[in-house]
Protein backbone atom coordinates (compact mmCIF):
# COMPACT_ATOMS: atom_id res chain seq x y z
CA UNK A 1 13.54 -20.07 23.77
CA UNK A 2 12.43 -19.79 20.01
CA UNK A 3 14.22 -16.54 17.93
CA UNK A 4 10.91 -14.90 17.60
CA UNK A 5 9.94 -12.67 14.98
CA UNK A 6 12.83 -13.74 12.58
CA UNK A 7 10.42 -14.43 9.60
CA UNK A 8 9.33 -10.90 9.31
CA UNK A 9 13.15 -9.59 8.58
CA UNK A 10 14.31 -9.18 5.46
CA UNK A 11 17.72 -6.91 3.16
CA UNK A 12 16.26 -4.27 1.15
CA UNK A 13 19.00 -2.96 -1.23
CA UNK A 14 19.42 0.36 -1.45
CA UNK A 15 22.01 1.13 -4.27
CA UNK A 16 22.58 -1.86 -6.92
CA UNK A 17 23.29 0.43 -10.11
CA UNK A 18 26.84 0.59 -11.23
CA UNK A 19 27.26 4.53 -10.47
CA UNK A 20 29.40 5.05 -7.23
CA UNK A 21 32.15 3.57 -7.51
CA UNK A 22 30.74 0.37 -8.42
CA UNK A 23 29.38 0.21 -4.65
CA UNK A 24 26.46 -2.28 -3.54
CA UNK A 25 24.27 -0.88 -0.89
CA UNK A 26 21.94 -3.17 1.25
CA UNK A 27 19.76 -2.32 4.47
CA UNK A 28 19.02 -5.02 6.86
CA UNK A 29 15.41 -4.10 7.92
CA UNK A 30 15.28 -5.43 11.68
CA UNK A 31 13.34 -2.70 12.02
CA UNK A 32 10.49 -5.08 10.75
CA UNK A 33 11.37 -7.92 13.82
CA UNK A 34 8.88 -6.44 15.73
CA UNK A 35 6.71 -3.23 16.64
CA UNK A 36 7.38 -3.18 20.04
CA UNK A 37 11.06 -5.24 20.14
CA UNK A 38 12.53 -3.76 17.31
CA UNK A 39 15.85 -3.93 15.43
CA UNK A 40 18.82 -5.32 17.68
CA UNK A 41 17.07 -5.10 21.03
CA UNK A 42 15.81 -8.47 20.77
CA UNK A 43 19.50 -10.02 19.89
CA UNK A 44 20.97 -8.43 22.92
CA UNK A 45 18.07 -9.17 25.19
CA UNK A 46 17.58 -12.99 24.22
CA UNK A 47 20.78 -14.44 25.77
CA UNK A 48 20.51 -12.64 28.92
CA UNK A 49 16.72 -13.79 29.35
CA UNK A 50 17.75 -17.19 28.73
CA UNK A 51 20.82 -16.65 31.49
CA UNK A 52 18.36 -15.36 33.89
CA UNK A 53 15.88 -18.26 33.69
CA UNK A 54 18.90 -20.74 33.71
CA UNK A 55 19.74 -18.84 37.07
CA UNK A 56 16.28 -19.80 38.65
CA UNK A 57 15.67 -15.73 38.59
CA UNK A 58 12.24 -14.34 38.24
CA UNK A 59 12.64 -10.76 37.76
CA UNK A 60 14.84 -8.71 34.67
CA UNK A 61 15.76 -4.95 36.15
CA UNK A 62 17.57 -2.95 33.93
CA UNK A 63 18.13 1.01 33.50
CA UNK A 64 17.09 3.12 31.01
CA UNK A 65 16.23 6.78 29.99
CA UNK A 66 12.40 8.29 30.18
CA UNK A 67 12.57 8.01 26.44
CA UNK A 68 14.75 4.59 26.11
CA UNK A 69 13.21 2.17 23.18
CA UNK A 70 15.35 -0.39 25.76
CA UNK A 71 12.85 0.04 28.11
CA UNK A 72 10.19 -0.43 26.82
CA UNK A 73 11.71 -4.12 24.64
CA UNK A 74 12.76 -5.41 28.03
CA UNK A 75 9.07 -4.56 29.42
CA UNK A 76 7.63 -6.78 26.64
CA UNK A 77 10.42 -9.54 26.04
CA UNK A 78 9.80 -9.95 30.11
CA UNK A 79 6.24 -10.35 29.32
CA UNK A 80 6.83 -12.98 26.52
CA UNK A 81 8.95 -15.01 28.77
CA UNK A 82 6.72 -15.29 31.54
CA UNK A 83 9.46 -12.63 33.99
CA UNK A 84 8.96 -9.85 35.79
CA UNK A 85 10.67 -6.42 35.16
CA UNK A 86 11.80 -3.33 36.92
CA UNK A 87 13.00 -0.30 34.95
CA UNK A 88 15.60 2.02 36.64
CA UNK A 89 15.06 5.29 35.18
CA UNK A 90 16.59 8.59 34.79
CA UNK A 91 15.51 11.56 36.56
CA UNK A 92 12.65 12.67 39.07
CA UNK A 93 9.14 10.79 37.67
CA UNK A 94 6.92 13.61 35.87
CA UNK A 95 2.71 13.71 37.05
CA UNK A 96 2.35 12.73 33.20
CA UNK A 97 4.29 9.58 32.21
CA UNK A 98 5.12 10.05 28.51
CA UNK A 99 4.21 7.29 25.82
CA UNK A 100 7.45 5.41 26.43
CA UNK A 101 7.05 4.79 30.06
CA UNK A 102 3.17 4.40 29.76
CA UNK A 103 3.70 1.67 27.03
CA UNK A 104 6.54 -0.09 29.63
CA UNK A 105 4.02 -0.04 32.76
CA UNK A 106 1.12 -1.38 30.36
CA UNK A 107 3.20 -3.95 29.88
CA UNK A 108 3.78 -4.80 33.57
CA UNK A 109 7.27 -3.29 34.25
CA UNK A 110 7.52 -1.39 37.71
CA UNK A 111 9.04 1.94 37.16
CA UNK A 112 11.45 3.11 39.98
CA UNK A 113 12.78 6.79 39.36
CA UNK A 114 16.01 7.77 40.28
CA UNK A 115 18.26 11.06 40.53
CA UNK A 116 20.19 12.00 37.95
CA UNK A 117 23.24 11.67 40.61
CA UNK A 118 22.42 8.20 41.56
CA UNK A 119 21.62 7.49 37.90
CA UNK A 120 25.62 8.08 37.14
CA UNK A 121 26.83 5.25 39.56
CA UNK A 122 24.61 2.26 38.86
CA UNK A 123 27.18 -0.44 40.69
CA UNK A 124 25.92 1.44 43.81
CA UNK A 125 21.98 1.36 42.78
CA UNK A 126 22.75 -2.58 42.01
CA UNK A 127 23.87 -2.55 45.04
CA UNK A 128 21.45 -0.59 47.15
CA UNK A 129 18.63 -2.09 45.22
CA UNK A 130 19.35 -5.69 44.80
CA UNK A 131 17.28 -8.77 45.28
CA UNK A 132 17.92 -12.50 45.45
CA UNK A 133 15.52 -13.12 42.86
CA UNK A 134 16.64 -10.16 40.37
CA UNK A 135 19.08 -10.64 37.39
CA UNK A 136 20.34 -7.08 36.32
CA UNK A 137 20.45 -6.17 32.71
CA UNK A 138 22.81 -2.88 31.95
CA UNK A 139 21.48 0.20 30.40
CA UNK A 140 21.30 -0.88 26.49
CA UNK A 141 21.53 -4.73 26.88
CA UNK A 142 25.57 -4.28 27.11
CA UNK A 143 27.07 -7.32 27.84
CA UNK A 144 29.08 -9.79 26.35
CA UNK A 145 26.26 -12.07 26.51
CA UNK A 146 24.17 -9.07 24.36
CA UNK A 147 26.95 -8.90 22.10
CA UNK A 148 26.62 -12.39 21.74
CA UNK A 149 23.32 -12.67 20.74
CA UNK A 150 23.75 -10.13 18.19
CA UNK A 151 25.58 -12.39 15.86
CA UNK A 152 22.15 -14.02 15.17
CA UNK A 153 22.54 -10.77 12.14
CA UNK A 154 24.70 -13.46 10.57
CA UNK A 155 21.31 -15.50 9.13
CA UNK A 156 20.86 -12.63 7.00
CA UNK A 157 24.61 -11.22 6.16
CA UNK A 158 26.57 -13.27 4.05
CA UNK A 159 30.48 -13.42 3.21
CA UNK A 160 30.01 -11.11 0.03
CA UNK A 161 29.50 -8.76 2.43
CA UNK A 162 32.59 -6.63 2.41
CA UNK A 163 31.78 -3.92 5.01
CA UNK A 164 28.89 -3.70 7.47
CA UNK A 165 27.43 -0.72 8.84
CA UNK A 166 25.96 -0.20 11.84
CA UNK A 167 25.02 2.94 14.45
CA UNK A 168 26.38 2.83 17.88
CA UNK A 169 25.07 3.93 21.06
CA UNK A 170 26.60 1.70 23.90
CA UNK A 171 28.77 -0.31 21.12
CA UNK A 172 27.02 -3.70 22.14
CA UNK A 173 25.64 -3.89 18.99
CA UNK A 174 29.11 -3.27 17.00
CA UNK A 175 31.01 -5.75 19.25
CA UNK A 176 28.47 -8.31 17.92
CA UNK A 177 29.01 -7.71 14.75
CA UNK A 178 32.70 -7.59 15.03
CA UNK A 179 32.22 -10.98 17.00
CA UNK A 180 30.48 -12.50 14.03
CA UNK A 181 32.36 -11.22 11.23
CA UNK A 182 34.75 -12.95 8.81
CA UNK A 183 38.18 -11.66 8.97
CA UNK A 184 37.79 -9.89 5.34
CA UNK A 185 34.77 -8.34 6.72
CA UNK A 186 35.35 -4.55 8.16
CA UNK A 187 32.65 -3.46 10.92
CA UNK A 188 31.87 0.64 10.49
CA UNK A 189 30.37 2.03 13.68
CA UNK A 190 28.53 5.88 13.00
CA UNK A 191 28.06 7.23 16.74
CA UNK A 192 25.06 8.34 17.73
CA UNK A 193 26.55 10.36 20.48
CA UNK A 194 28.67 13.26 20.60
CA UNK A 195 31.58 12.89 22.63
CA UNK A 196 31.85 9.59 23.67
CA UNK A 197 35.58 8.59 23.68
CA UNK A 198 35.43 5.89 26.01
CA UNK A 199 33.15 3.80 23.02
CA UNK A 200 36.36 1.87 21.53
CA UNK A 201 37.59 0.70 25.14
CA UNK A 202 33.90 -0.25 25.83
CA UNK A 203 33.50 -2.41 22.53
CA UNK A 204 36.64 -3.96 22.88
CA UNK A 205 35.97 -4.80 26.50
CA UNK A 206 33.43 -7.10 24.88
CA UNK A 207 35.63 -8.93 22.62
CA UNK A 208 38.20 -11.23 23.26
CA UNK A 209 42.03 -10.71 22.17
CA UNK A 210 41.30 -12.33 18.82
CA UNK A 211 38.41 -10.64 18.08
CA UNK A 212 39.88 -7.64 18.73
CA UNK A 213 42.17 -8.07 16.58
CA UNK A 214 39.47 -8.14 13.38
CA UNK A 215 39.14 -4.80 11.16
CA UNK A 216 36.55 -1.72 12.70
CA UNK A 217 36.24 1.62 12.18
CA UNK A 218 34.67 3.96 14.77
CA UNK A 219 33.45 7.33 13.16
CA UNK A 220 32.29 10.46 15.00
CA UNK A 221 31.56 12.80 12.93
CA UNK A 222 27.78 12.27 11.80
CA UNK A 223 26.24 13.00 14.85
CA UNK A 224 23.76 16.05 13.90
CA UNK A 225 24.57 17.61 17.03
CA UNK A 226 24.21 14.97 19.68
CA UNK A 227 21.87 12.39 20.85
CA UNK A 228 18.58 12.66 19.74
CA UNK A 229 19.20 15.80 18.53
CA UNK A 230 17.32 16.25 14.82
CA UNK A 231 17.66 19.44 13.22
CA UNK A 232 16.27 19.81 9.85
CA UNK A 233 18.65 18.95 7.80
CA UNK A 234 18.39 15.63 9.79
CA UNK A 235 14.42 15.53 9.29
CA UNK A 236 14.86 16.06 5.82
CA UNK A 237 17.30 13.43 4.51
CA UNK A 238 14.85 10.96 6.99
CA UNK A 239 12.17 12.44 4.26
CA UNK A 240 14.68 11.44 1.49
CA UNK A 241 15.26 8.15 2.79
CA UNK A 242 11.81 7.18 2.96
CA UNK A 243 10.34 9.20 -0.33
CA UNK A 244 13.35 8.08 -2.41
CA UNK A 245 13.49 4.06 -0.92
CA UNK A 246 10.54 3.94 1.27
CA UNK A 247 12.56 3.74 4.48
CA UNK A 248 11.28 4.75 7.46
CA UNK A 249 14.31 5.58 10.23
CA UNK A 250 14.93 6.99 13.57
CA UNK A 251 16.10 10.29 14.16
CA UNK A 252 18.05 8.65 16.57
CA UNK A 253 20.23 6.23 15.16
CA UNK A 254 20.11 4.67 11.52
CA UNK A 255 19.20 7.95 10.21
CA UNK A 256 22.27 9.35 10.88
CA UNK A 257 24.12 6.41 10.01
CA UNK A 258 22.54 6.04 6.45
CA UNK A 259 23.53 9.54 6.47
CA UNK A 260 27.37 8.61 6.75
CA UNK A 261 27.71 5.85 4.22
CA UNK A 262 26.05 7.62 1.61
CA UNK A 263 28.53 10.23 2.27
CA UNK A 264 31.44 8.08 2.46
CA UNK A 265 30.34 6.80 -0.96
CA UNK A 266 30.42 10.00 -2.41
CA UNK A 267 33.61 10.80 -1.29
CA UNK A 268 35.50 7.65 -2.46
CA UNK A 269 36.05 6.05 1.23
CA UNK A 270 34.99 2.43 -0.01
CA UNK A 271 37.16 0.70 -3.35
CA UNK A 272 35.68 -0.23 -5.69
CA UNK A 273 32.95 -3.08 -6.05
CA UNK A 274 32.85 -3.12 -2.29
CA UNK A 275 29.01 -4.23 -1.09
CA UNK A 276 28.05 -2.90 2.62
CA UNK A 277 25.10 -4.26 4.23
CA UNK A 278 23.95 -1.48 6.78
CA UNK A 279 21.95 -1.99 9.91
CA UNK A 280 18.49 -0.77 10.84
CA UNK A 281 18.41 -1.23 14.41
CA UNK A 282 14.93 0.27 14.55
CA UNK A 283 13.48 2.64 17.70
CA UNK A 284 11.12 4.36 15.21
CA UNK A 285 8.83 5.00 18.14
CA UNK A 286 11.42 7.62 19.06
CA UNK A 287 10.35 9.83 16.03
CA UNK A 288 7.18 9.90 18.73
CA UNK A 289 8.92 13.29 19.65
CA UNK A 290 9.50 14.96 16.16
CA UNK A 291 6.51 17.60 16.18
CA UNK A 292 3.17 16.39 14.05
CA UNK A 293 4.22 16.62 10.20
CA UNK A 294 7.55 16.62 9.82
CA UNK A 295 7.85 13.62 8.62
CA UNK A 296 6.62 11.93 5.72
CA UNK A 297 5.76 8.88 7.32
CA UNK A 298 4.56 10.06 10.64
């Protein structure tokens, strides 16, 4: 299985001037990967894809919100690679399937809605639902096999590279960076959730002893609220972002996180000369929900 889409990625720096501390700022635009698989859901996916064909399985089901850019990448990676797909979903299915789930079933996936209850224990629904020809993909890609194929990043970050930043939702995504990494480099993870304690035991579970052992910082406090949630102070640093450096974000994830490095810059967190390469991990389509004109780039 080729990487696909590689060619279209690209580091866009964001702060090369010698105010700040001296700090270099670069953006790793995987938002540009794709328009459909988009910023690190390809690197988590593509192992597991290649596991499940190597296991003589036909079918990818996986789990997923009614709003989960997860979904809908699995959907179309399936596609690509000639499987079929079943998305577990959240919650009772609407009469109106929203863009999300429409886009996922265009692109062949069978949708099977689930309770909310039954949505919470998914080692039963694997369980319950299970089929010899099905190879079962957790909510998010999380795996160490998707943390895995996230160190692919590593074409584009180099050792100058003092500190990378990245948004978290399940972690898988910061264990493959921390994976990856040289031991000088440190690994900053901005959640995207509020409340998630359990993320540190859940990255770690993906890394062996040694790699645990390699510098990362987990920081909670740049949430805006919760998941999702976009107030406008939120909407208008994403109108910053893209009027000031023409780049487009989520109000999901690297929104947020841009929105943490640039204030740890200003308040002294990194030493001097340090150079962060930060990670767009795309989902734009979940701006899809921001009401019409809010956004610049809408």
């Amino acid at each position: 299985m080729q990487p696909i889409f590689y060619d279209n990625v690209y580091v866009q720096p964001l702060l090369k001037s010698s105010t700040n501390n001296n700090i270099f700022l670069d953006i790793l635009r995987l938002d540009k990967l794709h328009n459909v698989v988009s910023g690190n859901k390809w690197f988590k996916l593509q192992l597991q894809i290649k596991d499940c064909k190597q296991a003589k399985k036909n079918t990818i089901a996986t789990f997923g919100g009614a709003y989960s850019n997860h979904i809908v990448a699995t959907a179309y990676a399936c596609k690509l690679e000639g499987l079929n797909s079943i998305g577990i979903i959240r919650g009772h299915e609407s009469k109106q399937l929203n863009h999300t789930l429409q886009q996922a079933q265009g692109l062949g996936m069978q949708l099977q809605f689930v309770s909310r209850t039954d949505y919470g224990n998914k080692e039963l629904l694997k369980q319950n639902l299970q089929q010899d020809n099905w190879y079962w993909v957790n909510e998010g890609g999380y795996a160490t096999l998707g943390a895995e194929g996230v160190t692919d990043m590593y074409k584009w970050i180099d050792d100058s590279y003092t500190h990378i930043a990245c948004a978290t939702g399940t972690g898988t995504m910061m264990a493959g960076l921390i994976k990856g990494a040289a031991t000088h480099q440190h690994i900053i993870g901005i959640t995207a959730l509020k409340g998630h304690d359990s993320l540190q035991q859940e990255i770690t579970h993906l890394l062996t002893t040694k790699e645990a052992e390699k510098p990362f910082t987990i920081l909670a406090d740049y949430h805006f609220g919760g998941y999702a949630k976009h107030p406008k102070a939120l909407l208008d640093w994403m109108n910053h972002l893209y009027t000031t450096y023409q780049l487009p974000t989520d109000i999901v994830y690297t929104s947020k996180m841009l929105y943490g490095v640039f204030n740890l810059i200003e308040s002294s967190y990194f030493a001097e000369g340090s150079k962060i390469m930060a990670i767009h991990s795309g989902g734009l389509q979940g701006n899809l929900s921001v009401p019409k004109g809010s956004l610049v780039f809408d």
